[in-house]
C-alpha atoms as a PDB file:
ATOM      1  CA  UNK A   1      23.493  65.756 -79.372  1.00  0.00           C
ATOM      2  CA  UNK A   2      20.236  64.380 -77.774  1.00  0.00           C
ATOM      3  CA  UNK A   3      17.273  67.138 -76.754  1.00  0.00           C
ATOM      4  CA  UNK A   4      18.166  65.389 -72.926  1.00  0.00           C
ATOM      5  CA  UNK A   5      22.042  66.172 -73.736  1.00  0.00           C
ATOM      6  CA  UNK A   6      21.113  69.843 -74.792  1.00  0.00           C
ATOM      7  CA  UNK A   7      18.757  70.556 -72.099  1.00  0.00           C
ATOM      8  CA  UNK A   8      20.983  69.335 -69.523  1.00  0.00           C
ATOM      9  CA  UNK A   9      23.850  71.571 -70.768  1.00  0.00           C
ATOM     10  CA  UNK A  10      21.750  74.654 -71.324  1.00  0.00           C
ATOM     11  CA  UNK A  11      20.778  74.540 -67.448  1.00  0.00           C
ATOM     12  CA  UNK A  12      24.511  75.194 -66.897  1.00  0.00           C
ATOM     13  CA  UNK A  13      24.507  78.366 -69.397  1.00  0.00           C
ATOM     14  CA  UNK A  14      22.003  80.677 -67.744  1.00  0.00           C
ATOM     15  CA  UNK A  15      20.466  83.206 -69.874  1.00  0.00           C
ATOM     16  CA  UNK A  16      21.343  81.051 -73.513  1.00  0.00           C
ATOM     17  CA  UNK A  17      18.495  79.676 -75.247  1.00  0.00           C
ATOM     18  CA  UNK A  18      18.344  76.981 -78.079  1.00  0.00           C
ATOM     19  CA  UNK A  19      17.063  78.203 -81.342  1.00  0.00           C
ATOM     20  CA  UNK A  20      17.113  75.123 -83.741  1.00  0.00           C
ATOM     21  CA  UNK A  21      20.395  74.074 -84.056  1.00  0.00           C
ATOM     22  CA  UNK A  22      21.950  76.897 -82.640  1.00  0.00           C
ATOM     23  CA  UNK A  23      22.308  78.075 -79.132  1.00  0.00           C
ATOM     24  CA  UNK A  24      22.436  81.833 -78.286  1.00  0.00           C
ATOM     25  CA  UNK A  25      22.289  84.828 -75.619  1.00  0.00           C
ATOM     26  CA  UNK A  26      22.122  88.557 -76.117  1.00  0.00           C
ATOM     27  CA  UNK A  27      24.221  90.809 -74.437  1.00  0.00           C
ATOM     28  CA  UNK A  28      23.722  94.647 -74.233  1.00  0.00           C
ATOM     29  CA  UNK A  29      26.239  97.360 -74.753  1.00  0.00           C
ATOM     30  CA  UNK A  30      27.360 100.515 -76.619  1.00  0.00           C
ATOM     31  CA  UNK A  31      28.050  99.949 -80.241  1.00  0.00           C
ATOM     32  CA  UNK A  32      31.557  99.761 -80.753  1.00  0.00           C
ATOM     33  CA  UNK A  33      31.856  97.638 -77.800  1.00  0.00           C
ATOM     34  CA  UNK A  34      29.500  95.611 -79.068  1.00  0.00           C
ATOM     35  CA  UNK A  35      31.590  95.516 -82.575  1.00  0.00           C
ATOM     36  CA  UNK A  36      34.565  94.715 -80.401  1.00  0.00           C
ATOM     37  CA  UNK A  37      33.037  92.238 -78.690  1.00  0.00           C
ATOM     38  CA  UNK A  38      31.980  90.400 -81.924  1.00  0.00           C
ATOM     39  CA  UNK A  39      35.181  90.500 -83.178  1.00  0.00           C
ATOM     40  CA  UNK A  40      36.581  88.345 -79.615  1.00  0.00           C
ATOM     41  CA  UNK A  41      33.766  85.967 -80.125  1.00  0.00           C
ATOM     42  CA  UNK A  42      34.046  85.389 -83.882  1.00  0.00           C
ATOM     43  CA  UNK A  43      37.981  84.438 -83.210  1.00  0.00           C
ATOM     44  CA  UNK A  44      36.941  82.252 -80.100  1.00  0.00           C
ATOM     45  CA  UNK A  45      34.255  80.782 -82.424  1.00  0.00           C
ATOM     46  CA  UNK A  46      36.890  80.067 -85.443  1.00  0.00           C
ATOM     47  CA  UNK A  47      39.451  78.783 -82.750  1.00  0.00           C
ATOM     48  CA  UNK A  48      37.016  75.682 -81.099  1.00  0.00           C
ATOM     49  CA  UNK A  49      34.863  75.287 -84.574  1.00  0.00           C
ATOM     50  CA  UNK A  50      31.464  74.432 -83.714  1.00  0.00           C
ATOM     51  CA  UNK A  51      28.296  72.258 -85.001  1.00  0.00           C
ATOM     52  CA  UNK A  52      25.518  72.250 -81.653  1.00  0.00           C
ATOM     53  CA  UNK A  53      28.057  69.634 -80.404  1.00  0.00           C
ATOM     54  CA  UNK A  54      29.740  69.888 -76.660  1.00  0.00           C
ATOM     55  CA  UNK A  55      31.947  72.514 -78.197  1.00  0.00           C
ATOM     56  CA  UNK A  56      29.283  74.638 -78.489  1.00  0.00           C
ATOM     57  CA  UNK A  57      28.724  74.879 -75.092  1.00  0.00           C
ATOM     58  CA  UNK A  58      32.396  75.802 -73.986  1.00  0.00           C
ATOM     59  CA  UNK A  59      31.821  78.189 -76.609  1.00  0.00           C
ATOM     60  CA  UNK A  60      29.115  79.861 -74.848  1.00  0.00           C
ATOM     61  CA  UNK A  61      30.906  79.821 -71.652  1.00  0.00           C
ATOM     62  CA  UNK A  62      33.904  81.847 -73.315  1.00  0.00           C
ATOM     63  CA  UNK A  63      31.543  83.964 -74.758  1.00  0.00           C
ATOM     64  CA  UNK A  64      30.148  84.676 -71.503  1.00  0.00           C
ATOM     65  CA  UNK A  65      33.650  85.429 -69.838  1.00  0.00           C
ATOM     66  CA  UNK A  66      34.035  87.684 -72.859  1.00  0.00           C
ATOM     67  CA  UNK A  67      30.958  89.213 -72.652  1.00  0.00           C
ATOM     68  CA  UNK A  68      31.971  89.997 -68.818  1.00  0.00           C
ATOM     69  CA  UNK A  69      35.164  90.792 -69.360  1.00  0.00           C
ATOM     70  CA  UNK A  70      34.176  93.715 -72.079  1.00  0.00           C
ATOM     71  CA  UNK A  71      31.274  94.944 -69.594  1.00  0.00           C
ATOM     72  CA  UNK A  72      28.408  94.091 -71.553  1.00  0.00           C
ATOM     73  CA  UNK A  73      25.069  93.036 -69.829  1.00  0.00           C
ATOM     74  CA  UNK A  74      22.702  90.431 -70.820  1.00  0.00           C
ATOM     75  CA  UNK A  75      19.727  91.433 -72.664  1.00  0.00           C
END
């Protein structure tokens, strides 16, 4: 993906951040939700694959249902 293509899609994800050729967010919470909550994103993550291609992005909008859904709070 372009720099244009990323930037545009990051100003859908609020809160995630490109790092190289990653994008990511932190999210707040007690430990073993947190542990839990790694464990929901790590299938999610296996499930689409991902390279910083578009599937990255509907990554990071699962991980942010997830995130919600398990009550954690971005950092």
């Amino acid at each position: 993906m372009s720099d244009e293509e990323i930037a545009e899609r990051l100003a859908g994800l609020p809160g995630w951040e490109q790092n190289g050729h990653t994008i990511e967010r932190t999210f707040r919470h007690t430990y073993h939700e947190c542990v839990h909550l790694a464990m929901y994103v790590a299938a999610k993550a296996r499930e689409v694959g991902h390279r910083l291609t578009a599937k990255d992005f509907d990554l990071a909008h699962h991980i942010d249902a997830i995130a919600t859904a398990h009550g954690a709070e971005p950092a």
